[in-house]
C-alpha atoms as a PDB file:
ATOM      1  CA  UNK A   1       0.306 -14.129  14.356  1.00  0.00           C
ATOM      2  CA  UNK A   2       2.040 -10.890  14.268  1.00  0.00           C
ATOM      3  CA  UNK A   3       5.563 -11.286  16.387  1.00  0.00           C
ATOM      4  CA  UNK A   4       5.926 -10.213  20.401  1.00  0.00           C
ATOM      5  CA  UNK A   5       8.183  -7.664  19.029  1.00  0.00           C
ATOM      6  CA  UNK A   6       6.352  -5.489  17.017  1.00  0.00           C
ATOM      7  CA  UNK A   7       3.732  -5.232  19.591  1.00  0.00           C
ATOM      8  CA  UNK A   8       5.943  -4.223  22.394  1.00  0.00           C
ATOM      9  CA  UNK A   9       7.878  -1.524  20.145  1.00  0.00           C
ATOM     10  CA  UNK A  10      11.096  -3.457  20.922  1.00  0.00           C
ATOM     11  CA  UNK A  11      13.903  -4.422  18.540  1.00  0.00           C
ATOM     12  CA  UNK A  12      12.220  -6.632  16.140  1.00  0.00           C
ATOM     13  CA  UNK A  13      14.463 -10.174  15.509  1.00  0.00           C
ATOM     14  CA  UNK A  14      13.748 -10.030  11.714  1.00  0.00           C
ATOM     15  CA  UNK A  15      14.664 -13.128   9.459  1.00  0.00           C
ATOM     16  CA  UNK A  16      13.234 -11.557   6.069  1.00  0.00           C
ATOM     17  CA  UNK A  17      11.565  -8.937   4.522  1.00  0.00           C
ATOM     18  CA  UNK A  18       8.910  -8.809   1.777  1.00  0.00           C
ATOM     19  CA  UNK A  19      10.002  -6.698  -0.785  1.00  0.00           C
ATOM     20  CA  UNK A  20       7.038  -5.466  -3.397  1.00  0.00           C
ATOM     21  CA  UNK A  21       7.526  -3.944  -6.274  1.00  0.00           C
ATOM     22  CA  UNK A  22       5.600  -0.826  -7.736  1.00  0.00           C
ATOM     23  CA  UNK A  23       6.393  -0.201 -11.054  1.00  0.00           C
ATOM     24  CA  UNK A  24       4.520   1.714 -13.759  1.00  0.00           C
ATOM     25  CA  UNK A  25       1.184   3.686 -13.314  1.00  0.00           C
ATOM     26  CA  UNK A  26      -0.298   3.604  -9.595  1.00  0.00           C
ATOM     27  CA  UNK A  27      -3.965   2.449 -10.396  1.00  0.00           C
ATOM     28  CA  UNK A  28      -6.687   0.442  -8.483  1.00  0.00           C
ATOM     29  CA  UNK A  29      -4.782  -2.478  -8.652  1.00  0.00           C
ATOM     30  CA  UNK A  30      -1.498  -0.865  -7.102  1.00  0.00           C
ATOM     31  CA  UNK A  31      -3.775  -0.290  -4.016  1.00  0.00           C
ATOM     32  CA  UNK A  32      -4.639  -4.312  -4.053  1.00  0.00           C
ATOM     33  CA  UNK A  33      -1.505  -5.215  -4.138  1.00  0.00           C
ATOM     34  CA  UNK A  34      -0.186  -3.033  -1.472  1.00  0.00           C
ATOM     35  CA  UNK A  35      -3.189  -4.195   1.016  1.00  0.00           C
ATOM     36  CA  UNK A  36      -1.859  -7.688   0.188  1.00  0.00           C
ATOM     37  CA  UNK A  37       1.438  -7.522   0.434  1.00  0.00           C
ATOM     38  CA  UNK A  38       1.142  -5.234   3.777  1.00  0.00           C
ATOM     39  CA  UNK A  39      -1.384  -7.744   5.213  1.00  0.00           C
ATOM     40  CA  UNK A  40       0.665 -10.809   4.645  1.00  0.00           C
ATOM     41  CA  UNK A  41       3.402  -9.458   5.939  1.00  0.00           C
ATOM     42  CA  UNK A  42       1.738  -8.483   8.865  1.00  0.00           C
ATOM     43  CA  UNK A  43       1.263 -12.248   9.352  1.00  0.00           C
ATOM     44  CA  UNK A  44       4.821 -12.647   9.528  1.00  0.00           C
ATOM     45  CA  UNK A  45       6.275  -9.836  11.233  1.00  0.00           C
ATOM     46  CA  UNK A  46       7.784  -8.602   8.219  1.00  0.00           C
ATOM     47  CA  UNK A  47       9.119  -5.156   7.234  1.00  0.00           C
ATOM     48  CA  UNK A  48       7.786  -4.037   3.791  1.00  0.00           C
ATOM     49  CA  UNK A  49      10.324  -2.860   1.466  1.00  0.00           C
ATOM     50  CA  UNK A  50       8.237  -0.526  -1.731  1.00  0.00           C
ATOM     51  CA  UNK A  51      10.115  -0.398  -4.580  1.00  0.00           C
ATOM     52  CA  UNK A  52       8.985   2.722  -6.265  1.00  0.00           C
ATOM     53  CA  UNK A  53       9.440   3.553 -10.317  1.00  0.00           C
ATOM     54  CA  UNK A  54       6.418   5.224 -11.596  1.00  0.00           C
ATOM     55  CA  UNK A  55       4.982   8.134 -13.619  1.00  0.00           C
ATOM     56  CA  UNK A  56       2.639   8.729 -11.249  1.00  0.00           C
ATOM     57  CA  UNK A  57      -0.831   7.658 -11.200  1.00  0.00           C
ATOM     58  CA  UNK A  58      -4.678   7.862  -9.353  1.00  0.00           C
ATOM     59  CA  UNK A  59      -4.662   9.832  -6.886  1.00  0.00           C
ATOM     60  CA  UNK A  60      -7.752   7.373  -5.156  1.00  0.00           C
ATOM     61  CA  UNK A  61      -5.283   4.721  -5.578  1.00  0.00           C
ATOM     62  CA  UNK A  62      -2.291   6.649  -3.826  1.00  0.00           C
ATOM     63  CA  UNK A  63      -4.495   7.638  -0.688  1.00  0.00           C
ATOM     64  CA  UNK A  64      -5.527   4.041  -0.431  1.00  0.00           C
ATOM     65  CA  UNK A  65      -1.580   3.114  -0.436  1.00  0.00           C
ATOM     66  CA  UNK A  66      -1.031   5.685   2.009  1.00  0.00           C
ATOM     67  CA  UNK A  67      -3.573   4.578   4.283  1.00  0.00           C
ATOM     68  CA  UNK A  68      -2.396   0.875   3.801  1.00  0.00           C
ATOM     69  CA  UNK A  69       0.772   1.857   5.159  1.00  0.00           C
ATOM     70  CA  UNK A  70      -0.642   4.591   8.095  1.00  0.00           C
ATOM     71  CA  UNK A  71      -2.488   1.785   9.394  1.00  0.00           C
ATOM     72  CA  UNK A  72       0.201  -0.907   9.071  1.00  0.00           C
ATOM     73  CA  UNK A  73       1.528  -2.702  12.280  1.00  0.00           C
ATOM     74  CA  UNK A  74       5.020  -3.353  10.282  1.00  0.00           C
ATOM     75  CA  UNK A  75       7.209  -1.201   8.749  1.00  0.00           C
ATOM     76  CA  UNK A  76       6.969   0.320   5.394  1.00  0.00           C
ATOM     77  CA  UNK A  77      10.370   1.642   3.634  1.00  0.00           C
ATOM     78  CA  UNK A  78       9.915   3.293   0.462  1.00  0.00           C
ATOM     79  CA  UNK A  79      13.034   3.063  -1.789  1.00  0.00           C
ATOM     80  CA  UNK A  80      13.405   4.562  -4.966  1.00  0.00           C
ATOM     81  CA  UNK A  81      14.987   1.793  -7.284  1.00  0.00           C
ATOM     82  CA  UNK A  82      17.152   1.201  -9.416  1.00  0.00           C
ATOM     83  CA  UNK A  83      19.200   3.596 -10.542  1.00  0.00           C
ATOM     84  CA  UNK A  84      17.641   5.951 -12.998  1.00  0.00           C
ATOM     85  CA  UNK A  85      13.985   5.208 -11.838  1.00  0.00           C
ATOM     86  CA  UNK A  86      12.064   7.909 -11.219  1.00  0.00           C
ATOM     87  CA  UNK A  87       8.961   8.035  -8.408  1.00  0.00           C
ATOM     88  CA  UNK A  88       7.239  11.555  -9.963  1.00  0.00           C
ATOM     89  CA  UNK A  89       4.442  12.514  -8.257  1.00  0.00           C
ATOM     90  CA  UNK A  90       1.957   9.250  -6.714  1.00  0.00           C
ATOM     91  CA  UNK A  91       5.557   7.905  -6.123  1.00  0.00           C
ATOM     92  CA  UNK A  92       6.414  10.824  -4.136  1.00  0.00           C
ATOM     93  CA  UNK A  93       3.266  11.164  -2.510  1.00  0.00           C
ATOM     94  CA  UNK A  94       4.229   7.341  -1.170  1.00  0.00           C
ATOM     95  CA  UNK A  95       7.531   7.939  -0.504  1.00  0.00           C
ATOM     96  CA  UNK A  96       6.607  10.439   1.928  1.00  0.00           C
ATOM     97  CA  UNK A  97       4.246   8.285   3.696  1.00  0.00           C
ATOM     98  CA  UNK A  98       6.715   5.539   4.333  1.00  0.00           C
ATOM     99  CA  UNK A  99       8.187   4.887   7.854  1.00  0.00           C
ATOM    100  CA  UNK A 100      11.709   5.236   6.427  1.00  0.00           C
ATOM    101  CA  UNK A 101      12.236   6.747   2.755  1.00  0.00           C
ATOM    102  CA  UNK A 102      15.518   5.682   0.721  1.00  0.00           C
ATOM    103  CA  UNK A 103      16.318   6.228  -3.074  1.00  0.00           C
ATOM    104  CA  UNK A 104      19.362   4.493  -4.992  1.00  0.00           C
ATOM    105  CA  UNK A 105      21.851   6.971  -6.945  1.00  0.00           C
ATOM    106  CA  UNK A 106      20.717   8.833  -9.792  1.00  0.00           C
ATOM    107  CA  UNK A 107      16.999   8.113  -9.380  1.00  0.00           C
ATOM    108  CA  UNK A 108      13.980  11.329  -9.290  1.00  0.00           C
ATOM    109  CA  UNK A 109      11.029  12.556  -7.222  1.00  0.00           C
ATOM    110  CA  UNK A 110       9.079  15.392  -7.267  1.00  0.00           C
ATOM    111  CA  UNK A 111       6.246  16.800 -10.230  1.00  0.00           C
ATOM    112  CA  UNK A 112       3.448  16.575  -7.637  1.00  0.00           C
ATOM    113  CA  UNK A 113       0.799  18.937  -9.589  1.00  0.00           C
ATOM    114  CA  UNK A 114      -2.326  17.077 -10.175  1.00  0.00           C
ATOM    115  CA  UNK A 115      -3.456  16.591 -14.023  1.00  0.00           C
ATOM    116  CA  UNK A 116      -6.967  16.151 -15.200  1.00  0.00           C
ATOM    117  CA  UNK A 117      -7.617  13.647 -18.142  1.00  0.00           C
ATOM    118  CA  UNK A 118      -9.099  16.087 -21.325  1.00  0.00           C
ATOM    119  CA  UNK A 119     -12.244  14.404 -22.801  1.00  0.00           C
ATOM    120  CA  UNK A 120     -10.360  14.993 -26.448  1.00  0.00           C
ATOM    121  CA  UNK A 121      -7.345  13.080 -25.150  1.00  0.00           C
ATOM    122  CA  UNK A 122      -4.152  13.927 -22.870  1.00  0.00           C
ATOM    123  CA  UNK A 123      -3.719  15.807 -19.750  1.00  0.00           C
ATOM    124  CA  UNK A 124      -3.889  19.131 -17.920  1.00  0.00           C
ATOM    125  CA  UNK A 125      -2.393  20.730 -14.956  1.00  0.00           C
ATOM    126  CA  UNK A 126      -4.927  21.530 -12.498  1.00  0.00           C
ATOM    127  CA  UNK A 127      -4.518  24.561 -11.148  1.00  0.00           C
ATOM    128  CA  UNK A 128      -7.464  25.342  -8.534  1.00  0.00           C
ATOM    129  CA  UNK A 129      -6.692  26.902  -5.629  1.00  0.00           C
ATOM    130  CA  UNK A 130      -8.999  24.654  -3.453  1.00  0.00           C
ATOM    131  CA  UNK A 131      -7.075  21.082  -4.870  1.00  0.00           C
ATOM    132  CA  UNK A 132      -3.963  22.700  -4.934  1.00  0.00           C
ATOM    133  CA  UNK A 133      -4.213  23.666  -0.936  1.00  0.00           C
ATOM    134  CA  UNK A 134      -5.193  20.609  -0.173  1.00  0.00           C
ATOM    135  CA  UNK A 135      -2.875  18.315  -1.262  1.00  0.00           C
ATOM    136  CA  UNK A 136       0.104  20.727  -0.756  1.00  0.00           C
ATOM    137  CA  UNK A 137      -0.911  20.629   2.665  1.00  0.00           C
ATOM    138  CA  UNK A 138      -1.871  17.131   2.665  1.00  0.00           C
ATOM    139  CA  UNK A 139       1.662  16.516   1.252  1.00  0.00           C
ATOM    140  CA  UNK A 140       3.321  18.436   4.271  1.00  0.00           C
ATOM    141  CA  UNK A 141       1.625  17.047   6.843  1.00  0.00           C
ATOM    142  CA  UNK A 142       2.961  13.570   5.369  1.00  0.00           C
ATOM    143  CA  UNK A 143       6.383  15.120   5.514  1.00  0.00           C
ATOM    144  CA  UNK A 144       5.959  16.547   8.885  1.00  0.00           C
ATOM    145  CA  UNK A 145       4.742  13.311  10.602  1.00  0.00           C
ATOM    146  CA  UNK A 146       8.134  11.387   9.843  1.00  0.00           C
ATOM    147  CA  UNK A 147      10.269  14.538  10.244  1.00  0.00           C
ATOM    148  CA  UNK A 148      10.860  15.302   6.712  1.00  0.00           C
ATOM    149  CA  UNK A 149      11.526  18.907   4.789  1.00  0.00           C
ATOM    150  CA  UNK A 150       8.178  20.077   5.001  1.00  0.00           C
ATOM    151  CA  UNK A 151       9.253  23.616   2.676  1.00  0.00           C
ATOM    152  CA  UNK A 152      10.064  20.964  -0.150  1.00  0.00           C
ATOM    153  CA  UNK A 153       7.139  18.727  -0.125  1.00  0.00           C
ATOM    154  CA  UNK A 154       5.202  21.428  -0.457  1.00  0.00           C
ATOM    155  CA  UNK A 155       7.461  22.677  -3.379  1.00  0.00           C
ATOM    156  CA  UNK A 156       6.650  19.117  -4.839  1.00  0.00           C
ATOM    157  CA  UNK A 157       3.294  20.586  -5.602  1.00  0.00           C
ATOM    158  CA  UNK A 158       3.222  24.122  -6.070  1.00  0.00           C
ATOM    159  CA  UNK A 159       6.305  24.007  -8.276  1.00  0.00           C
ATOM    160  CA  UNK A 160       6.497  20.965  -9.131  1.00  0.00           C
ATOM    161  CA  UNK A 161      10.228  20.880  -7.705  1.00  0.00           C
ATOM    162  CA  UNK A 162      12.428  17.625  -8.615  1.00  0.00           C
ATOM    163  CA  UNK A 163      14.896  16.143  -6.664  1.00  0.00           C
ATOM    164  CA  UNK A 164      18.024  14.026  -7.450  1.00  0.00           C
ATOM    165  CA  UNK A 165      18.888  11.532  -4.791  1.00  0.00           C
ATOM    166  CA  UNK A 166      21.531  13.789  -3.273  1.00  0.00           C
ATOM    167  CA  UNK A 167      19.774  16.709  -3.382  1.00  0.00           C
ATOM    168  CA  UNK A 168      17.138  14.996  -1.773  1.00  0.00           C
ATOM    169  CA  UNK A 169      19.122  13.512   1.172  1.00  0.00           C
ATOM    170  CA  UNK A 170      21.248  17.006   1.352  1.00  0.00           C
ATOM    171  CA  UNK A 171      17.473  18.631   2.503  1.00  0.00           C
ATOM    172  CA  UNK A 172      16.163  15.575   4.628  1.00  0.00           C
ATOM    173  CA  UNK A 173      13.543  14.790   2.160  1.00  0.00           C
ATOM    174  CA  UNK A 174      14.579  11.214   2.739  1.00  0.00           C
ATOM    175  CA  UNK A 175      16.670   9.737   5.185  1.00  0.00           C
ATOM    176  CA  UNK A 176      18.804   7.126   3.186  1.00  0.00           C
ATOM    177  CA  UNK A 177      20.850   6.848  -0.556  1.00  0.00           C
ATOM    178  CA  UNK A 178      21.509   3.189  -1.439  1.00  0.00           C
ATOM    179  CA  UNK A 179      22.552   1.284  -4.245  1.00  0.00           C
ATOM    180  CA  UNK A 180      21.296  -2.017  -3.746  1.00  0.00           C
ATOM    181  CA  UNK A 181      18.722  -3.541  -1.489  1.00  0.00           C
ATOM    182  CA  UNK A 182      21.372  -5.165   0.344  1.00  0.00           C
ATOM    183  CA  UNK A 183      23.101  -2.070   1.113  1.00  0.00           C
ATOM    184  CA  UNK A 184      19.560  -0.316   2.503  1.00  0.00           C
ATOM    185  CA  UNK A 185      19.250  -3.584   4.721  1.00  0.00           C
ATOM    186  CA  UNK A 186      22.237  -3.140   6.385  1.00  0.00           C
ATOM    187  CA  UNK A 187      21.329   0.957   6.240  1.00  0.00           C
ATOM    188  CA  UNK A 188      18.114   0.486   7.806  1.00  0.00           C
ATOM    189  CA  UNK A 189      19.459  -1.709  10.621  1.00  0.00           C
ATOM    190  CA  UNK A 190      18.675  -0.339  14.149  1.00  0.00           C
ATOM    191  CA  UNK A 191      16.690   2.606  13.277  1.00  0.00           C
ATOM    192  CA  UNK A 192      13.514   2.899  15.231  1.00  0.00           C
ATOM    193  CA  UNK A 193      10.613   3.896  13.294  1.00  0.00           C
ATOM    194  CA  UNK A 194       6.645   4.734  14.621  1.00  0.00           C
ATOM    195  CA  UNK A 195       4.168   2.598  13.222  1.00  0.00           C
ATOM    196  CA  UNK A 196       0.086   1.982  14.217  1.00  0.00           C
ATOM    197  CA  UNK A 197       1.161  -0.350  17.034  1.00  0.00           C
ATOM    198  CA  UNK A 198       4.224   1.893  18.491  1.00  0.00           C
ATOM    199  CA  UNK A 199       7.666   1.946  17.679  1.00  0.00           C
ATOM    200  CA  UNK A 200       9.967  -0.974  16.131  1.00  0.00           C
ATOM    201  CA  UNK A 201      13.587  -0.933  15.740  1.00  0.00           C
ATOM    202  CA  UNK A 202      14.323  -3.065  12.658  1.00  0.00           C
ATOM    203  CA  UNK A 203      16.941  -5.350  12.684  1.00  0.00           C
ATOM    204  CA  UNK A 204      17.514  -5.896   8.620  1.00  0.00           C
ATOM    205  CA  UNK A 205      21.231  -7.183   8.415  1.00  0.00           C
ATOM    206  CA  UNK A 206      21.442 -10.294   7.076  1.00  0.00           C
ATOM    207  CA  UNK A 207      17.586 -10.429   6.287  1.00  0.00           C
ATOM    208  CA  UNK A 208      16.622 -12.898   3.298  1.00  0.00           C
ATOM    209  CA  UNK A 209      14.715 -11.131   0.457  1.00  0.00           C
ATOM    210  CA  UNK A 210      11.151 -12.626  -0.186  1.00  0.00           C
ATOM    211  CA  UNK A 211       9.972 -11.112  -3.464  1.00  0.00           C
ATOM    212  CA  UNK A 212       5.711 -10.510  -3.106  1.00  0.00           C
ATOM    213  CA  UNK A 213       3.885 -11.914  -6.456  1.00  0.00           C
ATOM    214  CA  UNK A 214       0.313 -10.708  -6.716  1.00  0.00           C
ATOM    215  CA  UNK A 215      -2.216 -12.850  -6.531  1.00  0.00           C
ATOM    216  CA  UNK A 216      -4.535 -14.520  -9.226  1.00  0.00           C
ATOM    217  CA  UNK A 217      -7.411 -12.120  -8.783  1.00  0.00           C
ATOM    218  CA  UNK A 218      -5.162  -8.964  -8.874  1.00  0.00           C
ATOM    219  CA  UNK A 219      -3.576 -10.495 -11.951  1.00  0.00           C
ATOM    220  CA  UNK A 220      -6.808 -11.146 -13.751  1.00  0.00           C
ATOM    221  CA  UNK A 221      -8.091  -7.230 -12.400  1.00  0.00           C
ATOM    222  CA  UNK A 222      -5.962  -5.213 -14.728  1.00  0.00           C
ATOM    223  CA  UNK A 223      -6.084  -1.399 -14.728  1.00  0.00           C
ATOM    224  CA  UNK A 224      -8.869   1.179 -13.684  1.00  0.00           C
ATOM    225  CA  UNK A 225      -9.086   4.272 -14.901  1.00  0.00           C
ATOM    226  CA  UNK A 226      -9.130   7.718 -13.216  1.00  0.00           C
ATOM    227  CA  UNK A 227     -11.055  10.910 -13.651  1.00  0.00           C
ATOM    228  CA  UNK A 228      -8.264  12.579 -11.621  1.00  0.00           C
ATOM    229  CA  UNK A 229      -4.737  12.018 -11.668  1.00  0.00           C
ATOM    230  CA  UNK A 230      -1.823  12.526  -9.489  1.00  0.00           C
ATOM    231  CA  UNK A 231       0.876  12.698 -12.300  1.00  0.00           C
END
């Protein structure tokens, strides 16, 4: 049963984390695994560490991961990782959905125009007016909710502005800049973030790593293509 402390909003006595790694396109099956991982570690009373190093990906898939982690009773942190990974568009679309976003040196976000698959092969930018608005909107309202730079998430989109990790803590598009995991535990440690069931104040330092591993039938499920992409 999910812990006393994350019910109450007080600080949660953590012993471990589940850390989950997204890495490559965000399809179908990145949704899966995020529901998984989320609702296990809801179980447990675990915060959810994202590792984020993708291309980008569906953008069905990335509202489903959003909504995974709006509805979550634990908290999500989205880190950027490792160094010289890059979380273009879906990635930053999740990133600024997470309770607490953190990328490790010399790692990317940004490129949030939408591209449409061509029949004849490849990509193309989409440029209506209607799609744009929405998810440039969409994408500041995200940024908004968890006190982010809500002028540069909607530069993500409209022109298709990339940030460095610097650059991106310099204009509080995310709060922390870590190299390791270890470091962001010990970063993380007594913030107090706002999640479905009220506010938690993590308690990270000295938390034991538990790496998520899919499960069979996400393993067997493969990819699913997309008519419309977020990348």
């Amino acid at each position: 049963a999910l812990s006393l402390a994350y019910l109450v909003g007080v600080r949660a006595e953590t012993s471990s984390v589940l850390v989950v790694n997204l890495d490559g396109t965000i399809t179908s099956m990145s949704a899966e695994l995020v529901s998984e991982a989320v609702a296990y570690a809801e179980e447990r009373g675990q915060p959810v560490i994202l590792i984020l190093n993708t291309p980008g990906g569906s953008l069905d898939a990335t509202f489903k991961i959003i909504d995974t982690i709006r509805d979550s009773r634990v908290p999500v942190i989205g880190y950027v990782y490792p160094e010289g990974s890059r979380a273009w568009s879906a990635g930053t679309y999740i990133l600024m959905a997470t309770h607490v976003a953190a990328m490790a040196p010399h790692t990317i976000i940004g490129s949030c125009q939408p591209v449409a698959f061509n029949p004849l092969g490849g990509t193309q930018p989409i440029n209506e007016t209607k799609t744009i608005n929405a998810l440039t909107a969409y994408m500041a309202e995200e940024a908004k909710a968890h006190n982010r730079n809500e002028t540069a998430a909607r530069l993500f989109v409209t022109e298709n502005l990339n940030l460095g990790a610097d650059e991106a803590l310099r204009y509080g598009v995310v709060e922390i800049v870590a190299e390791s995991i270890g470091e962001l535990l010990e970063r993380i440690d007594g913030m107090t973030v706002k999640t479905m069931v009220g506010p938690v104040t993590l308690k990270t330092s000295g938390a034991t790593i538990e790496r998520w591993e899919p499960s069979f039938r996400l393993q067997v499920l493969g990819s699913l293509g997309k008519p419309l992409r977020a990348t």
